[in-house]
N, C-alpha and C. Protein backbone atom coordinates (compact mmCIF):
# COMPACT_ATOMS: atom_id res chain seq x y z
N UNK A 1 0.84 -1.18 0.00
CA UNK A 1 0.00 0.00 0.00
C UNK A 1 0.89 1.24 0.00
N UNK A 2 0.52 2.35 -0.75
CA UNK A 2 1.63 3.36 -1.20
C UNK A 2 1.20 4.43 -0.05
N UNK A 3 2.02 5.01 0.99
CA UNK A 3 2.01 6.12 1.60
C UNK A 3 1.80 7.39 0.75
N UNK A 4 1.35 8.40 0.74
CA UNK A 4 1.33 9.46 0.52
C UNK A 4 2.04 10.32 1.59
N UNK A 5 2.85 11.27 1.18
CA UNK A 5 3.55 11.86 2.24
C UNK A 5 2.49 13.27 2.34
N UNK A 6 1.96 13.81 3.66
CA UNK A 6 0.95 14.62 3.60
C UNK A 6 2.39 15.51 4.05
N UNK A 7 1.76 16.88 3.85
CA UNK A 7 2.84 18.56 3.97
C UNK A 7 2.32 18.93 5.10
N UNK A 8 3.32 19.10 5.86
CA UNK A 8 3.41 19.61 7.28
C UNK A 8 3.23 21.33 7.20
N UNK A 9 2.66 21.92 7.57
CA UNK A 9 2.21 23.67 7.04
C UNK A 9 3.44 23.73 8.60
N UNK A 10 5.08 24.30 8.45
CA UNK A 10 5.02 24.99 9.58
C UNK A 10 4.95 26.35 9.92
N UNK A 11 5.16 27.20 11.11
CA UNK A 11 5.51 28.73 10.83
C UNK A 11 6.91 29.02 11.28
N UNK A 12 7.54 30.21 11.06
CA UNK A 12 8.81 30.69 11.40
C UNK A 12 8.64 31.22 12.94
N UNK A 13 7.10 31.58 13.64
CA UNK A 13 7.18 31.80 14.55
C UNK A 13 5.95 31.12 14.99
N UNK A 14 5.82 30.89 16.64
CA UNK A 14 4.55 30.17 16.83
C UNK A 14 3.34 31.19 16.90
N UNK A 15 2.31 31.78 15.79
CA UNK A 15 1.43 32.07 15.95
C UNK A 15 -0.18 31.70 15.57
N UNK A 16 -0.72 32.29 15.58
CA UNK A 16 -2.00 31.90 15.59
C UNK A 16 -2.80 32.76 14.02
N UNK A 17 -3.59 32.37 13.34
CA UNK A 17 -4.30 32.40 12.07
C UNK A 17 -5.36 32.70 11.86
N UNK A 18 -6.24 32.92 11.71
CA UNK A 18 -7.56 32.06 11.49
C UNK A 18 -8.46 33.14 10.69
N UNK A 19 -9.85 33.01 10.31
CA UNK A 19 -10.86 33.57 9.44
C UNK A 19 -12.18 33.16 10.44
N UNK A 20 -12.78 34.05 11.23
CA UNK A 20 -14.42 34.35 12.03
C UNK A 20 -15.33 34.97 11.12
N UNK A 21 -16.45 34.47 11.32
CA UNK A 21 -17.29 35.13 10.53
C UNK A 21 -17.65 36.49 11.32
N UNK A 22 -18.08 37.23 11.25
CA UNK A 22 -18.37 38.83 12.31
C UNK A 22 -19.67 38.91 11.78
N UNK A 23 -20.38 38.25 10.56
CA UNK A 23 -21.53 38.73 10.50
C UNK A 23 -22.28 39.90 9.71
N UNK A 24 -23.19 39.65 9.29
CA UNK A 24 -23.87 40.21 8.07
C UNK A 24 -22.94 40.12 6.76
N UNK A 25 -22.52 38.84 6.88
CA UNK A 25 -21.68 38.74 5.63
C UNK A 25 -20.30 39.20 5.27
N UNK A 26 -20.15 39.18 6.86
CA UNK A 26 -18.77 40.30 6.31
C UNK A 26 -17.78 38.70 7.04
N UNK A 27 -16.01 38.80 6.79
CA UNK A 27 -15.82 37.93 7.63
C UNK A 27 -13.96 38.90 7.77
N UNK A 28 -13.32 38.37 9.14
CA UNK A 28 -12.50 39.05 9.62
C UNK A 28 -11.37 38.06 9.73
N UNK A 29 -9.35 38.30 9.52
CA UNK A 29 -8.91 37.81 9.57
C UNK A 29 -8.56 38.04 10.90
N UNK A 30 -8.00 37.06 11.97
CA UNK A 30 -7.77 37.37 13.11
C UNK A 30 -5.90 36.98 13.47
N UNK A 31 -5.46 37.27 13.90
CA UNK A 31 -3.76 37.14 13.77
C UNK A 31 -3.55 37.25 15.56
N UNK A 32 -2.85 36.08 16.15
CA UNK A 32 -2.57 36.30 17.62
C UNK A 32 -1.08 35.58 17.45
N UNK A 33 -0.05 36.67 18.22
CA UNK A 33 1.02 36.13 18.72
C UNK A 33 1.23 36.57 20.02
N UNK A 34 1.47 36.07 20.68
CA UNK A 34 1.71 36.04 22.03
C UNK A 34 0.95 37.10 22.95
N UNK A 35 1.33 38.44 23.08
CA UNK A 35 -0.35 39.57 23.47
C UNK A 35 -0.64 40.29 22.67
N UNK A 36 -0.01 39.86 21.44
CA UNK A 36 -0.64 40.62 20.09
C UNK A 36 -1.95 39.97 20.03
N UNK A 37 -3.02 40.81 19.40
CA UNK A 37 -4.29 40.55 18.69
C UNK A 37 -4.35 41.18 17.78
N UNK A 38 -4.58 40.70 16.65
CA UNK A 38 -4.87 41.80 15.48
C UNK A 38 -5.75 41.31 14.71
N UNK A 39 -7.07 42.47 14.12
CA UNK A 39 -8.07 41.72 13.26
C UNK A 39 -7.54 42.72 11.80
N UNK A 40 -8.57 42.34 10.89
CA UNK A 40 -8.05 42.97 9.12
C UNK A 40 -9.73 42.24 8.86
N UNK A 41 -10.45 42.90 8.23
CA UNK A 41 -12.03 42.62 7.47
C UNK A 41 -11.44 42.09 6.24
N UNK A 42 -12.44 41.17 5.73
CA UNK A 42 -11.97 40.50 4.69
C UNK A 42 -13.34 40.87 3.62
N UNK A 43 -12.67 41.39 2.20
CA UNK A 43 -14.06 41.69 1.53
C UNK A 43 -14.31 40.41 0.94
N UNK A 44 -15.71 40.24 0.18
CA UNK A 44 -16.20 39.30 0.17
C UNK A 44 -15.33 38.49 -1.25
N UNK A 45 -14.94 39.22 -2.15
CA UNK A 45 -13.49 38.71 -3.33
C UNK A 45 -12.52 38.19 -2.20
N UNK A 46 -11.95 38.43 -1.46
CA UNK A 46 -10.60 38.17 -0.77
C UNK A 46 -11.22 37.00 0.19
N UNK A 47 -12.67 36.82 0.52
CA UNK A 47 -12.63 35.87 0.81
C UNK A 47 -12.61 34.30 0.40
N UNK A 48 -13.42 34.81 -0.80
CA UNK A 48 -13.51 33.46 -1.75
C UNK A 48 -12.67 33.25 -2.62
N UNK A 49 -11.29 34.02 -2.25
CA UNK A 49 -10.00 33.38 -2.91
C UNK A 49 -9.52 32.51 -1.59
N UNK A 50 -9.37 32.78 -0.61
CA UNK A 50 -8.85 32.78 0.24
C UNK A 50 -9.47 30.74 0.45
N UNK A 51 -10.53 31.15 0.36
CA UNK A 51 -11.46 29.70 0.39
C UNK A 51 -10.72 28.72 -0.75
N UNK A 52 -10.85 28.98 -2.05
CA UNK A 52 -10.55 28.50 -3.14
C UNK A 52 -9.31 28.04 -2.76
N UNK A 53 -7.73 29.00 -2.39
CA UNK A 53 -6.92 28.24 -2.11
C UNK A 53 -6.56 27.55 -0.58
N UNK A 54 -7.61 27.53 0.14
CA UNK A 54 -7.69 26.46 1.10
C UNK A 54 -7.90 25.59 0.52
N UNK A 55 -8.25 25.11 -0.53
CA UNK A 55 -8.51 23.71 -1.19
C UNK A 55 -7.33 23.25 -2.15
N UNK A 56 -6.97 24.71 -2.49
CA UNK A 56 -6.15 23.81 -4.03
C UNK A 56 -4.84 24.21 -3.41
N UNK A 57 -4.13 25.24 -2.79
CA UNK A 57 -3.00 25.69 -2.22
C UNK A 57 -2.83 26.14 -0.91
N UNK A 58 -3.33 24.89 0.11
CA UNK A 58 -3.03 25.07 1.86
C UNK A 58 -1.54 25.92 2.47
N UNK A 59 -1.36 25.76 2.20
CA UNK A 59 0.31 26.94 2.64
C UNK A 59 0.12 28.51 1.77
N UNK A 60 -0.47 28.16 0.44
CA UNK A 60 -0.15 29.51 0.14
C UNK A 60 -1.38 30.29 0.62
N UNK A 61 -2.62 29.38 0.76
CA UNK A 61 -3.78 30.12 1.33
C UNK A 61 -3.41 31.43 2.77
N UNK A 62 -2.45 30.15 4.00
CA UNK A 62 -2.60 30.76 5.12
C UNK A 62 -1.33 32.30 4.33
N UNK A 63 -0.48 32.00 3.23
CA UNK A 63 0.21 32.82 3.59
C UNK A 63 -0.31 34.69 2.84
N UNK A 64 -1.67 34.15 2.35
CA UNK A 64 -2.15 35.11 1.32
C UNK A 64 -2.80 36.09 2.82
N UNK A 65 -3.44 35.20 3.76
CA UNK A 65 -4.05 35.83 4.60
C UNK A 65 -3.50 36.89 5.39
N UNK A 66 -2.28 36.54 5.96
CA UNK A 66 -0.98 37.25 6.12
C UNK A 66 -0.53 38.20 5.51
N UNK A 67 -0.94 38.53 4.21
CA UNK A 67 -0.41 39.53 3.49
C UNK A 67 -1.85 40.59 3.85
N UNK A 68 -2.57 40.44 4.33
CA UNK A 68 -3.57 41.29 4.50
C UNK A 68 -3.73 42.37 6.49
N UNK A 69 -2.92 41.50 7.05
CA UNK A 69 -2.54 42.02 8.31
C UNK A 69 -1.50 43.01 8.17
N UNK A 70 -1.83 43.83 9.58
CA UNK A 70 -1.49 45.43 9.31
C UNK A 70 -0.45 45.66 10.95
N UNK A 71 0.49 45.66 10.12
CA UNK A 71 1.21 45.35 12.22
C UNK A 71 1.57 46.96 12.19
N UNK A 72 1.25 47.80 11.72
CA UNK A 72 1.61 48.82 12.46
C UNK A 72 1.29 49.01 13.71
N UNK A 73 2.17 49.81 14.33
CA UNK A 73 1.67 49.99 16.00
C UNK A 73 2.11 48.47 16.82
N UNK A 74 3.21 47.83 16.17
CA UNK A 74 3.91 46.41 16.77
C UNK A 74 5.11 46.34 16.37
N UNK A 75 6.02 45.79 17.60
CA UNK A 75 7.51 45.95 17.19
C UNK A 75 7.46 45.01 16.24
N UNK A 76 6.69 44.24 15.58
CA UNK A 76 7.17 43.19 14.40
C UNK A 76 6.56 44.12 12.70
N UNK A 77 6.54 42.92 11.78
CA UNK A 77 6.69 43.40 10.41
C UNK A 77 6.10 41.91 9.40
N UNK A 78 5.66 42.41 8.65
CA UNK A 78 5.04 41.03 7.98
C UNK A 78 5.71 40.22 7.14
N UNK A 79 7.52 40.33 7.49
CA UNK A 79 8.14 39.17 6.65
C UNK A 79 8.91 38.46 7.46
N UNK A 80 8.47 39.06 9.25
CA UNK A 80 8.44 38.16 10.46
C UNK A 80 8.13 37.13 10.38
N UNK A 81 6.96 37.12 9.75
CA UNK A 81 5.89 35.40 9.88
C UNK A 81 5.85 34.89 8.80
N UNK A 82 5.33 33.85 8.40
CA UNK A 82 5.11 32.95 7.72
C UNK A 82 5.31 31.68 7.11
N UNK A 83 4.50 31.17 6.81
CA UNK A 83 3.55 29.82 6.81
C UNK A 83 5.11 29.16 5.91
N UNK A 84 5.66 27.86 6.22
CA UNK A 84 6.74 27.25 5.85
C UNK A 84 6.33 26.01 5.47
N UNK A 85 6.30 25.88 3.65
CA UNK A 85 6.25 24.37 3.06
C UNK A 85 6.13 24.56 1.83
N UNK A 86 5.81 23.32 1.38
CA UNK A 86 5.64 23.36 -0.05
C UNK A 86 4.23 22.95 -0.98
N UNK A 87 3.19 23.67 -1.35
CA UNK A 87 2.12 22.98 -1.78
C UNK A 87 2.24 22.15 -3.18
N UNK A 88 1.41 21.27 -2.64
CA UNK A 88 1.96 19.71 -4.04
C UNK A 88 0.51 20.28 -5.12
N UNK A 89 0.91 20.49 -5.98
CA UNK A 89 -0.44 20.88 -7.54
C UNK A 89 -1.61 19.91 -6.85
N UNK A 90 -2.92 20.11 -7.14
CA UNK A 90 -3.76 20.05 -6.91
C UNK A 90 -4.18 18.55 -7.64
N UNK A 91 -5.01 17.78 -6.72
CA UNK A 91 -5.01 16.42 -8.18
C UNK A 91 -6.44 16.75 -8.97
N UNK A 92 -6.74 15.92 -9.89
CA UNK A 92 -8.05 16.38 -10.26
C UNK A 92 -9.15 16.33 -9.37
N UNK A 93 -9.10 15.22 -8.67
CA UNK A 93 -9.88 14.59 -7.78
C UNK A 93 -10.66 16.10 -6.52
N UNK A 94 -9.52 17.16 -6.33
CA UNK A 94 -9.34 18.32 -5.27
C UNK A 94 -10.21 18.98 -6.07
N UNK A 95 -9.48 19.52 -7.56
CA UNK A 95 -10.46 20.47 -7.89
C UNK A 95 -11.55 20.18 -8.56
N UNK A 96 -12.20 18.91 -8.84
CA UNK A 96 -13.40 18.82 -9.12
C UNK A 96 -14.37 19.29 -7.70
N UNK A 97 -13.51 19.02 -6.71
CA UNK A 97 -14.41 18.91 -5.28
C UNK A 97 -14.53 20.38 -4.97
N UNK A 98 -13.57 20.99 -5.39
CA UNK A 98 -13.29 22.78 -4.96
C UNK A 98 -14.31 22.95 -5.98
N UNK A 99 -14.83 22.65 -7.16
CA UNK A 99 -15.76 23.26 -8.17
C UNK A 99 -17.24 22.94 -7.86
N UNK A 100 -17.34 21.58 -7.17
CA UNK A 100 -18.28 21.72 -6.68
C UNK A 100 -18.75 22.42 -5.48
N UNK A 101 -17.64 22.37 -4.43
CA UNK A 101 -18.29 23.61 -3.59
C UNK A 101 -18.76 24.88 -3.91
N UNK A 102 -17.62 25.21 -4.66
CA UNK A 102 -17.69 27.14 -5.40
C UNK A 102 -18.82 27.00 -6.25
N UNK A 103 -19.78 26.33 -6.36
CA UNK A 103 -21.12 26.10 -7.18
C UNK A 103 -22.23 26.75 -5.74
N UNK A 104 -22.19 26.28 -5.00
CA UNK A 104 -22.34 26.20 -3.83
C UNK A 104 -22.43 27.75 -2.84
N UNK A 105 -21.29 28.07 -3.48
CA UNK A 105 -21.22 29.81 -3.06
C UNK A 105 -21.72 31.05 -3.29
């Protein structure tokens, strides 16, 4: 039986990621490192890329999100962080499934 080697997403520093919905359609990127908090609104284009390459490009997704955080007003800088690996091309099998969701949207 053939292993597939799955991609380990790491970061250069240990922080935190993520996409909340906030509601009435709107949705917010949220960024935590240590007593940093930082949010960034996500318009509704930036989100459904953002979606799209959660499916077809997991590393480059988290690192697109990242490019949208605003560290002013923090001793850091946004080429501090980020998402460390390599995304493997998409098989067909992914993006038939990504086309059927984005039908969906």
């Amino acid at each position: 039986m053939e292993r597939k080697q799955k991609n380990i997403i790491e970061t250069n520093k240990p922080f935190s990621l993520r996409v909340i919905y906030a509601g009435g359609g709107m949705y917010e990127v949220v960024f935590a490192y240590q007593e940093i908090r930082l949010y960034q609104p996500l318009s509704d284009e930036q989100y459904r890329e953002y979606r799209k390459l959660c499916y077809l490009y997991p590393v480059r997704a988290k690192n697109y999100l990242l490019g949208f955080i605003n560290f002013e007003g923090t001793p850091y800088k946004r080429s501090d962080f980020r998402f460390i690996g390599k995304d493997d091309e998409p098989t067909e099998g992914i993006i038939a499934f990504w086309q059927e969701i984005e039908k969906g949207l």
